[in-house]
Protein backbone atom coordinates (compact mmCIF):
# COMPACT_ATOMS: atom_id res chain seq x y z
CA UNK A 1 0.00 0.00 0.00
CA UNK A 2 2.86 2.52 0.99
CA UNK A 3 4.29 1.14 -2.73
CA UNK A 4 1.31 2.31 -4.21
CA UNK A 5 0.63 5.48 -2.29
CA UNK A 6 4.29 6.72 -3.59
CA UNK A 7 3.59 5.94 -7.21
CA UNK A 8 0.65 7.74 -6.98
CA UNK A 9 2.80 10.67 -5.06
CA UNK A 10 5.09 10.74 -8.53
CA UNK A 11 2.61 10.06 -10.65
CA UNK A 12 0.56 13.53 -9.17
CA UNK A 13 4.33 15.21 -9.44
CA UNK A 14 4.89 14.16 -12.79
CA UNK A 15 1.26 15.61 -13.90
CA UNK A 16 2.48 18.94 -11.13
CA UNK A 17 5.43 19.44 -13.84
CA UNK A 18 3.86 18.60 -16.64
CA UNK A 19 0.94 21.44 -15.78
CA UNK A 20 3.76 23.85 -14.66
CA UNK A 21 5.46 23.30 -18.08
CA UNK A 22 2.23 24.51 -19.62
CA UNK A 23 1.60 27.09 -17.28
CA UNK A 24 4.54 28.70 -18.33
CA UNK A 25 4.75 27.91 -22.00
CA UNK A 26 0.95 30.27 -21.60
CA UNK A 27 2.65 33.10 -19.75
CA UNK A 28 5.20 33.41 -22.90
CA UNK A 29 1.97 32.92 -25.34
CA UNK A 30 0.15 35.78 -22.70
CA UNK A 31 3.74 38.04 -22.82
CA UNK A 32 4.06 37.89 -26.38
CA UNK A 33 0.20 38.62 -27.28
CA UNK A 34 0.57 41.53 -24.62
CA UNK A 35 3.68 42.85 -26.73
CA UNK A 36 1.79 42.73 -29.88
CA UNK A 37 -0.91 44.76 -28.45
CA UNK A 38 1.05 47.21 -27.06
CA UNK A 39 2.86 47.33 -30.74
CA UNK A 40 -0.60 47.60 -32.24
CA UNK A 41 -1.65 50.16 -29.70
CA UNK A 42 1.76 52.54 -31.12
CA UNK A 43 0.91 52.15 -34.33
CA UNK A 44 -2.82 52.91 -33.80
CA UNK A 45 -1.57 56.37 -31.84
CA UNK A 46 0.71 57.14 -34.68
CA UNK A 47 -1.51 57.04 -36.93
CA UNK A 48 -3.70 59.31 -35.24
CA UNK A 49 -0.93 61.69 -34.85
CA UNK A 50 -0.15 61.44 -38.50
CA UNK A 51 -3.77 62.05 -39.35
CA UNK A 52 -3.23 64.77 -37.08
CA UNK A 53 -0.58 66.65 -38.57
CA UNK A 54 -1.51 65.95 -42.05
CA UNK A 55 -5.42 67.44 -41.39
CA UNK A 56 -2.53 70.84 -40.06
CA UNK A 57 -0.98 70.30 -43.39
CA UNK A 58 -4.13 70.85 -45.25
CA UNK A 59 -5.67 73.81 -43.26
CA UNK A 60 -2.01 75.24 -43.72
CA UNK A 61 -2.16 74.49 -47.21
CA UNK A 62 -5.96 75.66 -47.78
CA UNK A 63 -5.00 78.90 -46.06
CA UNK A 64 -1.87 79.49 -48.24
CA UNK A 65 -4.09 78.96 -51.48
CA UNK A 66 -6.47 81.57 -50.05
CA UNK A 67 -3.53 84.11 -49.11
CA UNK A 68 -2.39 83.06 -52.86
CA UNK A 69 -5.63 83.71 -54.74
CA UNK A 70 -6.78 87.07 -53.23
CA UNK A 71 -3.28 87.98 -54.15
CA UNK A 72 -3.53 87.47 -57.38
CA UNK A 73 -6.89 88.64 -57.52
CA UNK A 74 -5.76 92.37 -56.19
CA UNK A 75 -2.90 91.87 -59.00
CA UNK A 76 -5.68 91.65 -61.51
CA UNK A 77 -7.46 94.12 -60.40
CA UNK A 78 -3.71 96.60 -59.84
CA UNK A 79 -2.53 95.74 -63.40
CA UNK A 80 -5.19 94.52 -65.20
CA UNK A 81 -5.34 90.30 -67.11
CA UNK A 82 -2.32 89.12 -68.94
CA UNK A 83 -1.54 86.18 -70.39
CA UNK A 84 1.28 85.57 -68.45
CA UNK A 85 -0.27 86.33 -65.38
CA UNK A 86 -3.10 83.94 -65.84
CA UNK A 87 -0.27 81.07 -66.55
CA UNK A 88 1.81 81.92 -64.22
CA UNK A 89 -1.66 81.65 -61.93
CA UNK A 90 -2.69 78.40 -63.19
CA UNK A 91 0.80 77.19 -62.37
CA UNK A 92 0.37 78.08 -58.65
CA UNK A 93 -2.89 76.60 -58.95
CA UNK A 94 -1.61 73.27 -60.31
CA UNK A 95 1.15 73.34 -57.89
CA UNK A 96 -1.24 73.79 -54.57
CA UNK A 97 -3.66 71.00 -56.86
CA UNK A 98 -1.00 68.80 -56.57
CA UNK A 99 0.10 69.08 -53.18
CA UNK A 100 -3.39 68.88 -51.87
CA UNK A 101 -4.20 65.80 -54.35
CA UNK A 102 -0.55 64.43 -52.40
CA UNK A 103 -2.19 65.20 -48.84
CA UNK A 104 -4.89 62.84 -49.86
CA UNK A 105 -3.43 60.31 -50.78
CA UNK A 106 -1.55 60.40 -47.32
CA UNK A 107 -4.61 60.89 -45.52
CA UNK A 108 -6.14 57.45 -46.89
CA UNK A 109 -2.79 55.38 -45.96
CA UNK A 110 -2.63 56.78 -42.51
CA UNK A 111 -6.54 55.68 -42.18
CA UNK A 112 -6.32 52.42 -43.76
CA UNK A 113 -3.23 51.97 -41.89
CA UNK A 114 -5.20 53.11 -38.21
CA UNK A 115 -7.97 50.77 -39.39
CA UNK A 116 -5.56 47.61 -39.17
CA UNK A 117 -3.82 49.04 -36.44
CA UNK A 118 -7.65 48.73 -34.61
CA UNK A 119 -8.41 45.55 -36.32
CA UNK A 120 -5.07 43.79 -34.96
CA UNK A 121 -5.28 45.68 -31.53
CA UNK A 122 -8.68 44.19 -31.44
CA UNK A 123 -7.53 40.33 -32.26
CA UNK A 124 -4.77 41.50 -29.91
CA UNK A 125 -7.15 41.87 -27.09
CA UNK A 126 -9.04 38.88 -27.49
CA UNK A 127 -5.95 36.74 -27.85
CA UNK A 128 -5.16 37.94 -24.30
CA UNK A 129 -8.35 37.19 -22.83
CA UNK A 130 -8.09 34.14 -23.99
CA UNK A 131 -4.96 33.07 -22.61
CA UNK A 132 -5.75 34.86 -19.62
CA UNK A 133 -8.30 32.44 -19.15
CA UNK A 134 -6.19 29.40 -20.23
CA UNK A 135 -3.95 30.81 -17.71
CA UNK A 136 -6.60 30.91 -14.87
CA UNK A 137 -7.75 27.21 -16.13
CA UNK A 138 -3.95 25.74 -15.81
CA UNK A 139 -3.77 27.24 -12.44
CA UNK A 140 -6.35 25.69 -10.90
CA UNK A 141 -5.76 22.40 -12.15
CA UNK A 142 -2.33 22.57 -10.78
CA UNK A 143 -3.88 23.89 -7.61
CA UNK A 144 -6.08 20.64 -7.37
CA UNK A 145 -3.05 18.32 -8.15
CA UNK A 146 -1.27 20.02 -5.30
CA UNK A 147 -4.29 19.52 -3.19
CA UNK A 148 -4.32 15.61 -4.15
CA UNK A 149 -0.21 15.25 -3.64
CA UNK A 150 -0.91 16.81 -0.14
CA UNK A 151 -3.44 14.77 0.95
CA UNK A 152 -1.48 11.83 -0.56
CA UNK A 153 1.47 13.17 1.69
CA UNK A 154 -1.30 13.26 4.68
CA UNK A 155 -2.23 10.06 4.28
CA UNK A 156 1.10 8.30 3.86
């Protein structure tokens, strides 16, 4: 009987390990899930900021075109419509056309890129309750093998 009550102390040891071994192969999964959300959460921030400065970048831009136009409006008006005026005019336009069609196309890559930043943040999340849970699971069933190697102690 003493025979048997020591293979079963191992044999709730063994399983003890074995659960411990998990336990902590989790916590890396858990660690490692956390990191990518925290990298997802960065990216997610910068591409607010970037959103941020490029909406500046536009109202900066708007406002120069403004300051640009009713300039060359009051040159109209001070020396009258020339050809080369109205190129020269058209260029600026053009120019400013450009540079606002440029701030566009930065504005949608900083939003699809804060849209997968949220999508991945979200996964992110879920990952971690999930293993937070496995976690919680693996830590009670090492708590109950303890409980059994005790009372396996207790009764030997």
């Amino acid at each position: 009987e003493l025979m048997s009550i020591a293979t079963a102390y191992e044999e709730a040891q063994a399983q003890a390990t074995g659960l411990l071994g998990r336990l902590s192969d989790r916590d890396d999964e858990h660690r490692k899930i956390v990191e990518e959300s925290t990298a997802c959460k960065r990216m997610a921030e910068n591409a607010q900021y970037a959103k941020q400065e490029h909406d500046r970048t536009v109202r900066n831009w708007v406002n120069e075109r403004t300051q640009l136009q009713t300039r060359a409006e009051e040159l109209e008006k001070k020396f009258g419509e020339s050809e080369k005026a109205a190129k020269a005019r058209a260029e600026e336009y053009a120019k400013l056309q450009a540079k606002l069609d440029e701030t566009r196309a930065l504005l949608d890559e900083a939003l699809k890129a804060k849209s997968a930043a949220e999508l991945s943040l979200k996964d992110g999340d879920s990952k971690v309750a999930q293993t937070r849970k496995d976690v919680d699971q693996l830590r009670m069933e090492v708590a109950e093998e303890r409980s059994k190697r005790k009372r396996a102690e207790e009764h030997r």
